[in-house]
N, C-alpha and C. Protein backbone atom coordinates (compact mmCIF):
# COMPACT_ATOMS: atom_id res chain seq x y z
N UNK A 1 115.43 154.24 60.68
CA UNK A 1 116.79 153.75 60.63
C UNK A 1 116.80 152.43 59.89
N UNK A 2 118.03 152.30 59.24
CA UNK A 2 118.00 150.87 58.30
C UNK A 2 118.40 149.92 59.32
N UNK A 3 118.63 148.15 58.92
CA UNK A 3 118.71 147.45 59.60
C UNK A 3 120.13 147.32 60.37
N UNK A 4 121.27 147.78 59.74
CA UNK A 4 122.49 148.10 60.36
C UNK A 4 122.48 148.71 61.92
N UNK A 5 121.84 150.14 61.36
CA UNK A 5 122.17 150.85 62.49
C UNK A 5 121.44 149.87 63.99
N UNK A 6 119.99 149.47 63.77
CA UNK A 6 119.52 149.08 64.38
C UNK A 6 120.26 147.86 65.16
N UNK A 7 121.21 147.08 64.58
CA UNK A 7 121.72 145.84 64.76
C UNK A 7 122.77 147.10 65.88
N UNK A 8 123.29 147.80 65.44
CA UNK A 8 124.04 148.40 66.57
C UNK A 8 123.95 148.69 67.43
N UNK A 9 122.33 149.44 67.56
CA UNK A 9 122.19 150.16 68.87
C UNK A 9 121.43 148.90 69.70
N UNK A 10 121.34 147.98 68.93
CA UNK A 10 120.86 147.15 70.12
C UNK A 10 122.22 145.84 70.24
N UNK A 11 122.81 145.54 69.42
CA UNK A 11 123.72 144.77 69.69
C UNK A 11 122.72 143.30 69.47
N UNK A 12 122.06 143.46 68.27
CA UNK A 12 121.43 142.21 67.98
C UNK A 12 121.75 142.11 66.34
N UNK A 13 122.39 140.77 65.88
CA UNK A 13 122.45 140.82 64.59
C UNK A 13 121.46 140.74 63.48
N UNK A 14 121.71 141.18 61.99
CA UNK A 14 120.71 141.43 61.26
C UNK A 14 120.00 140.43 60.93
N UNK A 15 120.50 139.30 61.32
CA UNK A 15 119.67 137.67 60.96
C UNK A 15 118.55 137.91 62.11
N UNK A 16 118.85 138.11 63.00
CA UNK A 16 117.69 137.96 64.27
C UNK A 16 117.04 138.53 64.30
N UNK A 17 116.83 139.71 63.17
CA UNK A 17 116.38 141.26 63.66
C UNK A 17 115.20 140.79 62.29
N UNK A 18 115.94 140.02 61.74
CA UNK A 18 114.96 139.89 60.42
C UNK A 18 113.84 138.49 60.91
N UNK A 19 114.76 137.64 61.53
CA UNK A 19 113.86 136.53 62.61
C UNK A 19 112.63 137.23 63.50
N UNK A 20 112.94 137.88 64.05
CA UNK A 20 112.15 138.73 64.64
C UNK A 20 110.90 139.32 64.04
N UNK A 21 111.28 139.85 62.98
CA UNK A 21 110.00 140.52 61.85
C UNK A 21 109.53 139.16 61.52
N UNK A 22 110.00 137.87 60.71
CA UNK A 22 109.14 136.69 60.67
C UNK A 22 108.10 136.24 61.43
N UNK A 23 108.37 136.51 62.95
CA UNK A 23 107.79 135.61 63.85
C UNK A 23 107.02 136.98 64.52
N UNK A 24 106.77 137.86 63.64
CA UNK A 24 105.76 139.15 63.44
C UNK A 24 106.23 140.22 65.09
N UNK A 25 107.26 139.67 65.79
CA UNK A 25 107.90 140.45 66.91
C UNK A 25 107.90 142.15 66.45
N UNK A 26 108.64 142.42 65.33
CA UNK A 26 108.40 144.24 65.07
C UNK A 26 108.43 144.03 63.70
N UNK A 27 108.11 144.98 63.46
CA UNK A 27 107.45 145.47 62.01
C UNK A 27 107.37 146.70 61.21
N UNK A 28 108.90 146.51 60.37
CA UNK A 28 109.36 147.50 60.31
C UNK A 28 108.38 148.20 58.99
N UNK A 29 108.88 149.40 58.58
CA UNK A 29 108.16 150.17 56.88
C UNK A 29 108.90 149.46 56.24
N UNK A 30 108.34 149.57 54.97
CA UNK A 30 109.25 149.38 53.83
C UNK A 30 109.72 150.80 52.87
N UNK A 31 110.27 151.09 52.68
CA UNK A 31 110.48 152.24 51.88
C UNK A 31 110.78 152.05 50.49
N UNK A 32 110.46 152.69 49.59
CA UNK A 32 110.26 152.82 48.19
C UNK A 32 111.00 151.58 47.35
N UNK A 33 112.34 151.45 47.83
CA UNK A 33 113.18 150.84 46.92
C UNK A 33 113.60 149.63 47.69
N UNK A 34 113.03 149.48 48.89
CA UNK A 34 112.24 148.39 49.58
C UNK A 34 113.24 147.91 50.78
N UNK A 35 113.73 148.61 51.05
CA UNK A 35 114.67 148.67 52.50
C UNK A 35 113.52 148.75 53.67
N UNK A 36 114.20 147.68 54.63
CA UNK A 36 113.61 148.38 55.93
C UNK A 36 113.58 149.29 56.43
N UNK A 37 113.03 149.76 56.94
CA UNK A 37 112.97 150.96 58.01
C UNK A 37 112.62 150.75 59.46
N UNK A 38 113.03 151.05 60.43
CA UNK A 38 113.10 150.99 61.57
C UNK A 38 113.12 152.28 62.35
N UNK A 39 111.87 152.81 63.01
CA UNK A 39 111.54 153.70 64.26
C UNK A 39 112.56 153.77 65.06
N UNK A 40 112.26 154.52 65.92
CA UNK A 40 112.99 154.93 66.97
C UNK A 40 112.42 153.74 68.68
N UNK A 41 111.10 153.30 67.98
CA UNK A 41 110.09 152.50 69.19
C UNK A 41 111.11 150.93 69.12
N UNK A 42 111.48 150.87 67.70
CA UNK A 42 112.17 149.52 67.70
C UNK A 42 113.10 148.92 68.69
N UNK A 43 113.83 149.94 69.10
CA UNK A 43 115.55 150.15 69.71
C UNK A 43 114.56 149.26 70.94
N UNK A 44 113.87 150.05 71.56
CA UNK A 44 113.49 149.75 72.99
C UNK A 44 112.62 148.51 72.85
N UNK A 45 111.83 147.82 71.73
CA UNK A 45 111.19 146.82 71.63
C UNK A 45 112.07 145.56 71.08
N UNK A 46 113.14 145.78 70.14
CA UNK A 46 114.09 144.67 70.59
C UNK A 46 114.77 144.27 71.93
N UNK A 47 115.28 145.44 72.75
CA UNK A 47 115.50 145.16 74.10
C UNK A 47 114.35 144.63 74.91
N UNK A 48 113.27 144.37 74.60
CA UNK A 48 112.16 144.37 75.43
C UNK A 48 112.19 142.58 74.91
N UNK A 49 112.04 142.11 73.66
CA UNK A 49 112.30 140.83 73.19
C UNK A 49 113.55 140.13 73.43
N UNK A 50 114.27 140.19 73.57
CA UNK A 50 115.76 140.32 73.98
C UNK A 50 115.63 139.70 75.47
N UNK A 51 114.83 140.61 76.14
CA UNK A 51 115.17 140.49 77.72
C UNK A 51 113.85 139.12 78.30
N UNK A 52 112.88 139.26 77.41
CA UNK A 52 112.08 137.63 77.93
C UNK A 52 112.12 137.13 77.06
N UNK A 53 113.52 136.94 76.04
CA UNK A 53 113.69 135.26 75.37
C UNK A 53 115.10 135.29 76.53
N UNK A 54 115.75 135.99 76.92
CA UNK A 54 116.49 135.79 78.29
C UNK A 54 116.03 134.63 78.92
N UNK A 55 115.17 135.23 79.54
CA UNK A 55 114.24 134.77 80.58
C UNK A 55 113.71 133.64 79.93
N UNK A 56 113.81 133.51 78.87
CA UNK A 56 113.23 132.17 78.67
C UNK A 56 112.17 131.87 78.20
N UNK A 57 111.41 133.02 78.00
CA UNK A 57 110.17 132.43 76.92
C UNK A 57 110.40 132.36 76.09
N UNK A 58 109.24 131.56 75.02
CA UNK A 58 109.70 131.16 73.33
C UNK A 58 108.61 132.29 72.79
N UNK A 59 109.02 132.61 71.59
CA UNK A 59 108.47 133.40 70.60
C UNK A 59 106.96 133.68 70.04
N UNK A 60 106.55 132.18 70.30
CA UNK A 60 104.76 132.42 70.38
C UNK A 60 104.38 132.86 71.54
N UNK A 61 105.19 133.03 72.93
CA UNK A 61 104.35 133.51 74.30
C UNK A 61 104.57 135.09 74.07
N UNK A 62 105.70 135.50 73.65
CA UNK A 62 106.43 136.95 73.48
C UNK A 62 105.87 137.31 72.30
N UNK A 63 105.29 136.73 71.52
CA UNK A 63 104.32 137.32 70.03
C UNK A 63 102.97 137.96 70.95
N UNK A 64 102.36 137.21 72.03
CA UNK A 64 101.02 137.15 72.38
C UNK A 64 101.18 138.24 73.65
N UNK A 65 102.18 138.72 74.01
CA UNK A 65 102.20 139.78 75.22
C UNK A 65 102.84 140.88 74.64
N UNK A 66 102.99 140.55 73.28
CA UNK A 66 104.03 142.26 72.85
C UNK A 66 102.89 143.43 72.93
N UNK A 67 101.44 142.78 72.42
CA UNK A 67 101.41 143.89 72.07
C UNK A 67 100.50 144.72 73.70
N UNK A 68 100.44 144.21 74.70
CA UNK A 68 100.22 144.23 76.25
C UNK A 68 101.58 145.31 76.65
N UNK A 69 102.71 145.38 76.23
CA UNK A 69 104.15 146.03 75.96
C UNK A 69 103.56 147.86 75.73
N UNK A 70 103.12 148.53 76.83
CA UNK A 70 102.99 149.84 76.99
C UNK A 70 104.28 150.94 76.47
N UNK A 71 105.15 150.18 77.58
CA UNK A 71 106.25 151.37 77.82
C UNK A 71 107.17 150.27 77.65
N UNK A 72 108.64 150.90 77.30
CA UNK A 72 109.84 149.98 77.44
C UNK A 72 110.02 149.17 78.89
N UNK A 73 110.39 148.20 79.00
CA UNK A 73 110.21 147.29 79.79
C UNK A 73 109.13 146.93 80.76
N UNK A 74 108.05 147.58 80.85
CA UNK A 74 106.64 147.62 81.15
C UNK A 74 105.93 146.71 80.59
N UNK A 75 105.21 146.07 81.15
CA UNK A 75 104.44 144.70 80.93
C UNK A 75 102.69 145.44 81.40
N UNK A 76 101.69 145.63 80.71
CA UNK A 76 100.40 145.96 81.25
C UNK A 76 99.69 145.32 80.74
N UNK A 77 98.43 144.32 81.29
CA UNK A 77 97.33 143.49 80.89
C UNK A 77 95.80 144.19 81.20
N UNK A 78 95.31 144.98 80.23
CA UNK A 78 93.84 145.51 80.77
C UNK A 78 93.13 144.20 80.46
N UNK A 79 93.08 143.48 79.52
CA UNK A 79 92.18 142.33 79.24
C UNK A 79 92.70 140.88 79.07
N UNK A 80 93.88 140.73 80.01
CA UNK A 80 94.17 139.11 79.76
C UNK A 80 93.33 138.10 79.77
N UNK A 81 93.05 137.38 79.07
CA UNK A 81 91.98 135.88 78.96
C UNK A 81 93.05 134.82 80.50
N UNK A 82 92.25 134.07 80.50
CA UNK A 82 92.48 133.24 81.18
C UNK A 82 93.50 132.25 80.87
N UNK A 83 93.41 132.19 79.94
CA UNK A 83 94.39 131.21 79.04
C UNK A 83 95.57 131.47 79.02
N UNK A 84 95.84 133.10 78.72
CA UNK A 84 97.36 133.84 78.69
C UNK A 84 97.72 134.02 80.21
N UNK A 85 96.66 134.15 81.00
CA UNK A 85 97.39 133.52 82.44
C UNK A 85 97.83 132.83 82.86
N UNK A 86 97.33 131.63 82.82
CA UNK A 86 98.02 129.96 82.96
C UNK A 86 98.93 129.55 82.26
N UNK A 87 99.07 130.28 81.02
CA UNK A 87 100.64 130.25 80.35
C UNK A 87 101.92 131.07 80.91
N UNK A 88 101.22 131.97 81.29
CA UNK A 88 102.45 132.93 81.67
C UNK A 88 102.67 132.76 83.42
N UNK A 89 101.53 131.49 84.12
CA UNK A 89 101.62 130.90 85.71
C UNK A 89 102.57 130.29 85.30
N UNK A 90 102.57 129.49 84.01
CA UNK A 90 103.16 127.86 84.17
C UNK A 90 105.08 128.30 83.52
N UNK A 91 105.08 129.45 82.27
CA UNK A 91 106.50 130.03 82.28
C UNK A 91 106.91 130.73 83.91
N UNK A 92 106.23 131.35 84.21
CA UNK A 92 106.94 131.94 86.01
C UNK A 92 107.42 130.81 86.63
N UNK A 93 106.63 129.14 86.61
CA UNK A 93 106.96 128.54 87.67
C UNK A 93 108.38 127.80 86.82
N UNK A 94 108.31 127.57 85.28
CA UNK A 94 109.71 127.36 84.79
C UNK A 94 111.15 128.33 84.94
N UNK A 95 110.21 129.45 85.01
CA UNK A 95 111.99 130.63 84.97
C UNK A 95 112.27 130.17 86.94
N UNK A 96 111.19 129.85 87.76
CA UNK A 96 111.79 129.83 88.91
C UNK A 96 112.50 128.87 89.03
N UNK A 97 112.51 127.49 88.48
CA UNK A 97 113.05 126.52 88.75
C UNK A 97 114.02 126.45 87.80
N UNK A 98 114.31 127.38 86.81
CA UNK A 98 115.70 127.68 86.39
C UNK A 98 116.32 128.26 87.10
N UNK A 99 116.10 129.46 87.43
CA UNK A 99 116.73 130.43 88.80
C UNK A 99 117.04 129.55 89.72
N UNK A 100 116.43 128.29 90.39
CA UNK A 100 116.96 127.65 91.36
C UNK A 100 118.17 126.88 90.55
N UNK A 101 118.03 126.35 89.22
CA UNK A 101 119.17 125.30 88.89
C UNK A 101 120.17 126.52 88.43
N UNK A 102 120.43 127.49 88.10
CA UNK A 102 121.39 128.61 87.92
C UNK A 102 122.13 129.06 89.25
N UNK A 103 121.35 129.22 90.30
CA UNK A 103 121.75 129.71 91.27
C UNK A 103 122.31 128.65 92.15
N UNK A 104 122.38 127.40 92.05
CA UNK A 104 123.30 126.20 92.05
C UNK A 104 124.25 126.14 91.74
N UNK A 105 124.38 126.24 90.62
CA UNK A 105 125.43 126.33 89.33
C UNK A 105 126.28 127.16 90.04
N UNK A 106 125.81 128.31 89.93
CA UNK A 106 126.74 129.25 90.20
C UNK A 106 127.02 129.34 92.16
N UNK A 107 126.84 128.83 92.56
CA UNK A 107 126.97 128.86 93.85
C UNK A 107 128.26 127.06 93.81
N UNK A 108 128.58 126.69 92.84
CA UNK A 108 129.17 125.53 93.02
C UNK A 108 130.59 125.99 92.11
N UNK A 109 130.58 126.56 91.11
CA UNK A 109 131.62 127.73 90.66
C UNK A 109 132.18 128.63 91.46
N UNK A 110 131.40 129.24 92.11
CA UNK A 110 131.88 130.16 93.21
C UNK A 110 133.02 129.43 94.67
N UNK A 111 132.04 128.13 94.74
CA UNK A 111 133.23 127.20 95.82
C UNK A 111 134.05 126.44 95.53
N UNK A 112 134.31 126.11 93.97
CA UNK A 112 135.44 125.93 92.90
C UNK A 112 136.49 126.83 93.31
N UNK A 113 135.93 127.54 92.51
CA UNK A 113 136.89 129.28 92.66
C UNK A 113 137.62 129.46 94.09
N UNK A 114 136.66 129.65 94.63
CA UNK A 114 137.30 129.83 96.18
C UNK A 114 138.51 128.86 96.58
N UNK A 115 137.94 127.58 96.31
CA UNK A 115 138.79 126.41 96.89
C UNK A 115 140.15 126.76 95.82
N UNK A 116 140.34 127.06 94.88
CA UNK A 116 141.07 126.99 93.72
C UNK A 116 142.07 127.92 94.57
N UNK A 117 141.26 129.18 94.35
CA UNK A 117 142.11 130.89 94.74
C UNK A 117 142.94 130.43 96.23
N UNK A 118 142.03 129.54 97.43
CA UNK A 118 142.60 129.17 98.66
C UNK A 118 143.78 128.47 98.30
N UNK A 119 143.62 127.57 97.34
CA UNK A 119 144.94 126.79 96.97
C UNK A 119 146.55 126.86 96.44
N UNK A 120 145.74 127.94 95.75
CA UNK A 120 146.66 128.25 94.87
C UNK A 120 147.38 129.79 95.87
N UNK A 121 147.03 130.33 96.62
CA UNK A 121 147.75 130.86 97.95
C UNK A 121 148.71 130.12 98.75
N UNK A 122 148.14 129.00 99.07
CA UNK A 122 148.74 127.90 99.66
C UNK A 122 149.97 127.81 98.98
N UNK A 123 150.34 127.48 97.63
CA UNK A 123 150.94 126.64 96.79
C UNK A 123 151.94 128.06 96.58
N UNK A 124 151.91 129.22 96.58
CA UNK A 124 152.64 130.41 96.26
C UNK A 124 153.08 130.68 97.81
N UNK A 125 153.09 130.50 98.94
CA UNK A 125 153.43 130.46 100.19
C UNK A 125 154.42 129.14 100.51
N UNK A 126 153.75 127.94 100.29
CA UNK A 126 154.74 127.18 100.42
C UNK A 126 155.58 126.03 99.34
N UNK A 127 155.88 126.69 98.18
CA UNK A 127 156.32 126.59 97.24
C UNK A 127 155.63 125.06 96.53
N UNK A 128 154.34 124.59 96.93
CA UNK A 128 153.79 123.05 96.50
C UNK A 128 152.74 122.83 95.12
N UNK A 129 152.61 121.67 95.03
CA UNK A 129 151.65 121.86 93.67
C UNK A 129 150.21 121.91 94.67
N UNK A 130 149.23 122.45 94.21
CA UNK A 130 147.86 122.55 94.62
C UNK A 130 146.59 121.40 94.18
N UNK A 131 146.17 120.47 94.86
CA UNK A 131 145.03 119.26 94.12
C UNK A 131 144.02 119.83 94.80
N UNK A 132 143.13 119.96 93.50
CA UNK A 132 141.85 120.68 94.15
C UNK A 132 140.48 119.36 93.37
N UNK A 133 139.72 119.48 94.23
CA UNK A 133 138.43 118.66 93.46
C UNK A 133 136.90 119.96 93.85
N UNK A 134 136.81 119.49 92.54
CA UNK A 134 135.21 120.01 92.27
C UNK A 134 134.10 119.41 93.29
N UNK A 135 133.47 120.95 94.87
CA UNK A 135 132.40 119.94 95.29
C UNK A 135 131.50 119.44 94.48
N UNK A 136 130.84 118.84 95.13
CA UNK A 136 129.80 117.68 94.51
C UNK A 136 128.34 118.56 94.72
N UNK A 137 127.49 118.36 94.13
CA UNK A 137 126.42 119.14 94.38
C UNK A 137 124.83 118.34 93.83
N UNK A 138 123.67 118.34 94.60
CA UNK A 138 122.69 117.76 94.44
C UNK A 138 121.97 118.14 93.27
């Protein structure tokens, strides 16, 4: 498949898709008159890149585990070094302590919201304006 279609079925644009081949992520054919070409393995290996630059790794950790990348979203290590362990200890203990500052976030939006939606009930019941403040959060 050329780079279009591919940008479709994954919903990733053709700049990134070509970023991606730079930073040696997939690797498409070239065909005669020198178009990319793109497999059918691609679809599921951009989603697979896609989903741990999510998560938050950078492009040299996701260069060094692609090719550990068995099955679509399957992660398998027969021979990890030691080294690619303590990198990928020390990203786990960063995505957790994002997950904790996200799950803040959104737990302080959520009692926004609430307080807002409570208010603004209030204010449609007894015809008043609604003052709401943002809790405060550590």
């Amino acid at each position: 498949m050329r780079i279009g279609e591919l940008s479709e079925r994954t919903g990733t644009s053709r700049r990134l898709l070509r970023y991606y081949e730079e930073q040696g992520l997939i690797a498409p054919t070239r065909s005669a008159n020198g178009y990319r070409d793109y497999d059918e393995a691609n679809v599921d290996r951009v989603a697979q890149i896609r989903g741990l630059l999510d998560s938050g790794l950078p492009t040299r950790i996701i260069k060094q585990i692609l090719p550990c990348l068995n099955q679509p979203r399957v992660i398998h290590f027969s021979d990890a070094t030691p080294e690619m362990l303590a990198t990928l200890e020390s990203e786990l203990d960063r995505m957790t302590r994002r997950i904790r500052c996200l799950t803040r976030n959104r737990d302080a939006i959520a009692e926004y919201l609430a307080a807002v939606r409570t208010d603004e009930g209030r204010e449609a019941d007894d015809g008043h304006e609604a003052v709401v403040g943002i809790p405060a959060r550590a």
